[in-house]
Every structure is written in structure tokens, then in C-alpha cells.
N, C-alpha and C. Protein backbone atom coordinates (compact mmCIF):
# COMPACT_ATOMS: atom_id res chain seq x y z
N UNK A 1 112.17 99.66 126.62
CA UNK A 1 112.04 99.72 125.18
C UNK A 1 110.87 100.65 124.85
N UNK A 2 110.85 101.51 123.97
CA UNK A 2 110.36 102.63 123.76
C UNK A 2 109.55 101.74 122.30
N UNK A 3 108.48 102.88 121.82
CA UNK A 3 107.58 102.76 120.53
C UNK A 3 108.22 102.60 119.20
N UNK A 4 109.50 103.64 119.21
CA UNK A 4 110.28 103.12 117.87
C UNK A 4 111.69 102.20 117.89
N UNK A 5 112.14 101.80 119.52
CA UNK A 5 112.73 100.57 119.38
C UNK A 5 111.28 99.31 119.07
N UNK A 6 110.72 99.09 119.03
CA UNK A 6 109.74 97.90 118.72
C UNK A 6 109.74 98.21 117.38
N UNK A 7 109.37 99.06 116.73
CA UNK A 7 109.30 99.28 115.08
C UNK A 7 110.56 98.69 114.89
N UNK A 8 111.46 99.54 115.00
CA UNK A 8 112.59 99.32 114.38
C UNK A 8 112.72 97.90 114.64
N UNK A 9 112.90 96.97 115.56
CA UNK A 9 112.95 95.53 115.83
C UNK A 9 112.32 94.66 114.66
N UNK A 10 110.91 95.10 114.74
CA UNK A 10 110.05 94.62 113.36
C UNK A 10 110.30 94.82 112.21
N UNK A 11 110.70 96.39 112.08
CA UNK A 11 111.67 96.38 110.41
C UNK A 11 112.69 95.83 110.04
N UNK A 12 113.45 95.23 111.10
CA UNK A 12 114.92 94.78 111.30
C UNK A 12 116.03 96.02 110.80
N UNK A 13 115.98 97.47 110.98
CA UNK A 13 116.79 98.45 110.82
C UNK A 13 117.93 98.14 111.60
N UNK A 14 118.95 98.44 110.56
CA UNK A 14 120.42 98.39 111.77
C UNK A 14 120.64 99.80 111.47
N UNK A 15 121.98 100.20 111.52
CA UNK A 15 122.84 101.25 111.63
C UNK A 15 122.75 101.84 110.13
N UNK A 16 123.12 102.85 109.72
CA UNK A 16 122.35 104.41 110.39
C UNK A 16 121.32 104.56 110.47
N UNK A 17 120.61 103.44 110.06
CA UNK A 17 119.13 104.31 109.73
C UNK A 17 118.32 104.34 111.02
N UNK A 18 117.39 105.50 111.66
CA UNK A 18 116.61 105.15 112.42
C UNK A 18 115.64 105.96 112.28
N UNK A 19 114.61 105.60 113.20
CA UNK A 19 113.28 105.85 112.87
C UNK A 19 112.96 107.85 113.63
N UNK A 20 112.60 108.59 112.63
CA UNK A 20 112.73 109.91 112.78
C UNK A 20 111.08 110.40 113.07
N UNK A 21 109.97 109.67 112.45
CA UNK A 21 108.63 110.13 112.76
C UNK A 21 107.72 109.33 112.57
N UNK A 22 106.96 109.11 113.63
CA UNK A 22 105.65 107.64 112.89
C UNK A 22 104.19 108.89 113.41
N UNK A 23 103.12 108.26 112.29
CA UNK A 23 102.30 108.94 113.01
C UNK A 23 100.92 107.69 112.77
N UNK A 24 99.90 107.76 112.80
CA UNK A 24 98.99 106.86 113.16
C UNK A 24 97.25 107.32 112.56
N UNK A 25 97.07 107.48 111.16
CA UNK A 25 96.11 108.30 110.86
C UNK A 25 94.57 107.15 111.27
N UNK A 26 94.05 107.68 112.14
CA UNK A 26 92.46 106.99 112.73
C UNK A 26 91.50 107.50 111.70
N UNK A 27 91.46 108.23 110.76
CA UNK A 27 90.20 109.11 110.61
C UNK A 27 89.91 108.17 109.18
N UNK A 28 90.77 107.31 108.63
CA UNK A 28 90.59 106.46 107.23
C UNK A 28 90.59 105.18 107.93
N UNK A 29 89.54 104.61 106.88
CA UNK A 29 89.68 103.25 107.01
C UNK A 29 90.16 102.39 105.80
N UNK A 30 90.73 101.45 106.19
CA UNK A 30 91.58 100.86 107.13
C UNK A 30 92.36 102.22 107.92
N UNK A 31 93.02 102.14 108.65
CA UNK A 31 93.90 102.82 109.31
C UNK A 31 95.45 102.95 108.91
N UNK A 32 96.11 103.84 108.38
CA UNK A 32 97.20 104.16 108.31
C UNK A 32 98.36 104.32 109.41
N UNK A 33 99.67 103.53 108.99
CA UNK A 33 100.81 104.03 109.73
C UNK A 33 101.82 104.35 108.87
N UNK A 34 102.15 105.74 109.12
CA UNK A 34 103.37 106.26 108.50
C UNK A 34 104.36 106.64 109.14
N UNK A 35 105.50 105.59 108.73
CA UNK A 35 107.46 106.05 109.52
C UNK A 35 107.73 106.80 108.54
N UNK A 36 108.67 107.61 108.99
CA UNK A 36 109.96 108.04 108.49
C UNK A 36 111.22 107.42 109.07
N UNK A 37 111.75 107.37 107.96
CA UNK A 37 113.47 106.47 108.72
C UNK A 37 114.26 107.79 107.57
N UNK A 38 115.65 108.00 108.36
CA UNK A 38 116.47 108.80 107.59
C UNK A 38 117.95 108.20 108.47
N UNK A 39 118.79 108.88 107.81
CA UNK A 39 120.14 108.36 108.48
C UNK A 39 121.25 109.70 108.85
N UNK A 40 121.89 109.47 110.06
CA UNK A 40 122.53 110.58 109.88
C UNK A 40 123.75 111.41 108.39
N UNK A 41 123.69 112.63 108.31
CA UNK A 41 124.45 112.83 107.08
C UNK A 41 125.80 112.60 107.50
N UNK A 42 126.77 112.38 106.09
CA UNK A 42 127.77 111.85 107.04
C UNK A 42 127.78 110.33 106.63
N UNK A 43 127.29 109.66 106.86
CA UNK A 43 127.38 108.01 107.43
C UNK A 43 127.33 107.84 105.87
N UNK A 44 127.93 106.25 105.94
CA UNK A 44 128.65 105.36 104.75
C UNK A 44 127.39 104.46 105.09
N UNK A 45 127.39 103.97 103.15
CA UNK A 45 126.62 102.92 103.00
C UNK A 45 127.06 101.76 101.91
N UNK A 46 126.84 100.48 102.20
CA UNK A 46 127.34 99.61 101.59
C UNK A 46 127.14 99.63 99.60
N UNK A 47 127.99 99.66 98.99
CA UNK A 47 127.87 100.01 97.52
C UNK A 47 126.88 98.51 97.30
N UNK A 48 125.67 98.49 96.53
CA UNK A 48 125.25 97.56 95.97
C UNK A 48 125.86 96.26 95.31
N UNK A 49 126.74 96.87 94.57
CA UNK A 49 127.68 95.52 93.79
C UNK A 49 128.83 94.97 94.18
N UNK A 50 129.34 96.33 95.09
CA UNK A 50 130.70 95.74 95.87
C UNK A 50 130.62 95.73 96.72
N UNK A 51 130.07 96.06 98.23
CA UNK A 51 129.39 96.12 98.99
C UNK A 51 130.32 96.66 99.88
N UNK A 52 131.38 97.62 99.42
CA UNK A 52 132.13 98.85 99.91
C UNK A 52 131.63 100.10 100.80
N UNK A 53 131.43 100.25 101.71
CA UNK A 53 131.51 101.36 102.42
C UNK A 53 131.06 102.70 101.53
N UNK A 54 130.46 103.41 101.17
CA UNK A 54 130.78 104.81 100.61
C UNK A 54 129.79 105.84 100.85
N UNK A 55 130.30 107.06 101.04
CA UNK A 55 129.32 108.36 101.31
C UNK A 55 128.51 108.55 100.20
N UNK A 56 127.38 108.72 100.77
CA UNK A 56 125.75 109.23 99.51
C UNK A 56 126.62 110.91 99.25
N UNK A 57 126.06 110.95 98.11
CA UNK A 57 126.51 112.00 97.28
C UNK A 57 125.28 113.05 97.48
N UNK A 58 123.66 112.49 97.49
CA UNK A 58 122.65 113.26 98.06
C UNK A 58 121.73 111.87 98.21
N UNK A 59 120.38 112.22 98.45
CA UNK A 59 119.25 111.55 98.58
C UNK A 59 118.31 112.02 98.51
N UNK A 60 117.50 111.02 97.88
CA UNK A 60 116.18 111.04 97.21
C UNK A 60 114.87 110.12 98.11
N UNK A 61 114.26 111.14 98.36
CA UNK A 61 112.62 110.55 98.99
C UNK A 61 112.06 109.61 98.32
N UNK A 62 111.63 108.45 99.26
CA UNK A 62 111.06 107.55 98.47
C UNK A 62 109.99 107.05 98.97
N UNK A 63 108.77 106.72 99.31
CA UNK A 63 107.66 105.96 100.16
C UNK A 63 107.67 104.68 99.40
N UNK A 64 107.40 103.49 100.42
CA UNK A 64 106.77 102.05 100.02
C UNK A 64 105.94 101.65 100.81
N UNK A 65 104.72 101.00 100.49
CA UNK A 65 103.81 100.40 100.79
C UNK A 65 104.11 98.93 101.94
N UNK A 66 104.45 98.78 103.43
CA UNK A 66 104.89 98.23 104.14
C UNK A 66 103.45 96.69 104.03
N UNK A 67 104.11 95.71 104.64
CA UNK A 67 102.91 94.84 105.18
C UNK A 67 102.16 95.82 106.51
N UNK A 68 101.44 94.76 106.88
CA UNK A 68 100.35 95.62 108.10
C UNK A 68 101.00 95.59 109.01
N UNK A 69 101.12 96.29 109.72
CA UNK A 69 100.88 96.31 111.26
C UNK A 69 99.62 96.01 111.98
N UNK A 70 99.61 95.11 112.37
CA UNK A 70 98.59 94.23 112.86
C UNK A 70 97.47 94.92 111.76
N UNK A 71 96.31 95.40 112.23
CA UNK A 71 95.22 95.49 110.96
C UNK A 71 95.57 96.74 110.12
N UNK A 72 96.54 98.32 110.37
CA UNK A 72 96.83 98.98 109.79
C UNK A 72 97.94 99.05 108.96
N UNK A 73 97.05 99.65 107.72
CA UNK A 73 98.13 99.68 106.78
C UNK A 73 99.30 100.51 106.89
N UNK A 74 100.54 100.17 106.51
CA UNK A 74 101.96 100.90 106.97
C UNK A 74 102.41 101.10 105.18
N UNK A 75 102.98 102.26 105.87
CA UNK A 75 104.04 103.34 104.61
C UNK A 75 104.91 103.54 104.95
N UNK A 76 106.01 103.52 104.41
CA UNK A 76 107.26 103.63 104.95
C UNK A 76 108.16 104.38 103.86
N UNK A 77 108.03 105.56 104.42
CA UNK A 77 109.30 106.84 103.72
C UNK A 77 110.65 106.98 104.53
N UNK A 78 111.55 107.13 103.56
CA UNK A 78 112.97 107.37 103.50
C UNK A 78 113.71 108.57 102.57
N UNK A 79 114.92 108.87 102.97
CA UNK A 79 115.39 109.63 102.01
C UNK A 79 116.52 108.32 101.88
N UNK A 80 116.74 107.76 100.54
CA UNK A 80 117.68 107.00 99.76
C UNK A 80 118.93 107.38 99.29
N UNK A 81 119.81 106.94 99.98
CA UNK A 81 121.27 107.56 99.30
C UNK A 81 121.40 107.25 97.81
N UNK A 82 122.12 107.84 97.54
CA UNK A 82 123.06 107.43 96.07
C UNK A 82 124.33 107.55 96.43
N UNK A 83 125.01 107.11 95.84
CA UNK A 83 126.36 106.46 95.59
C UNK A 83 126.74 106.43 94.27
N UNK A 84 128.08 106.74 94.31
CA UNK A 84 129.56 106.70 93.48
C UNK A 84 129.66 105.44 93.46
């Protein structure tokens, strides 16, 4: 098991999404961790209300403010599908 199977375990990510870049900023305190998760293009995602299968039309970048990783603070960016 590798550094971003353990993330991913802890985020509980399933399918498509996986983890594309973490990096680990030391030079601030507290300490920063920043993922990227993206999904391959292509891949279906469950519609919110019907919870149908459907291709993102594009996606939009989004960062959120994660709990810690042990004492560093975590960020967690994505590009977000949209849907039809």
C-alpha cells in the first residue's frame, strides 16, 4: 500500500475519483496538506436527485477545508462535475 492508497482509505474515495497530487507545505505553521482528486474524463456520475448514472458536461474547481491529518491542516481540491 502506497501514500495515496492510505489517503484515499481515509477519505473513503471510491471510483473514479483518485488522488492525482498531495503535497505537504513545512514552511507554515500549522502545517499544510494539499490533495488533488480528479476523475478520469469520460466516467459517469450519480445524478443528485435520481441517482442515475450521467456524463459531466464540464467541471468546475473547487477547494474545501478537510479535518486534520493528524496535526496538519488538509485542503482538498477537485474539479466537480456538472450534470444534465
Amino acid at each position: 500500500m502506497n501514500g495515496n492508497d492510505i489517503i484515499a482509505l481515509g477519505l473513503g474515495l471510491e471510483r473514479p475519483w483518485e488522488i492525482t497530487g498531495q503535497s505537504l507545505n513545512t514552511e507554515c505553521t500549522p502545517h499544510e496538506l494539499r490533495i488533488t482528486l480528479s476523475a478520469p474524463r469520460g466516467s459517469s456520475f450519480p445524478c443528485p436527485e435520481c441517482g442515475e448514472l450521467c456524463k459531466a458536461h464540464d467541471f468546475k474547481e473547487m477547494t474545501w477545508r478537510h479535518l486534520n491529518f493528524f496535526q496538519h491542516h488538509c485542503y482538498i481540491t477537485a474539479d466537480v462535475p456538472r450534470i444534465k
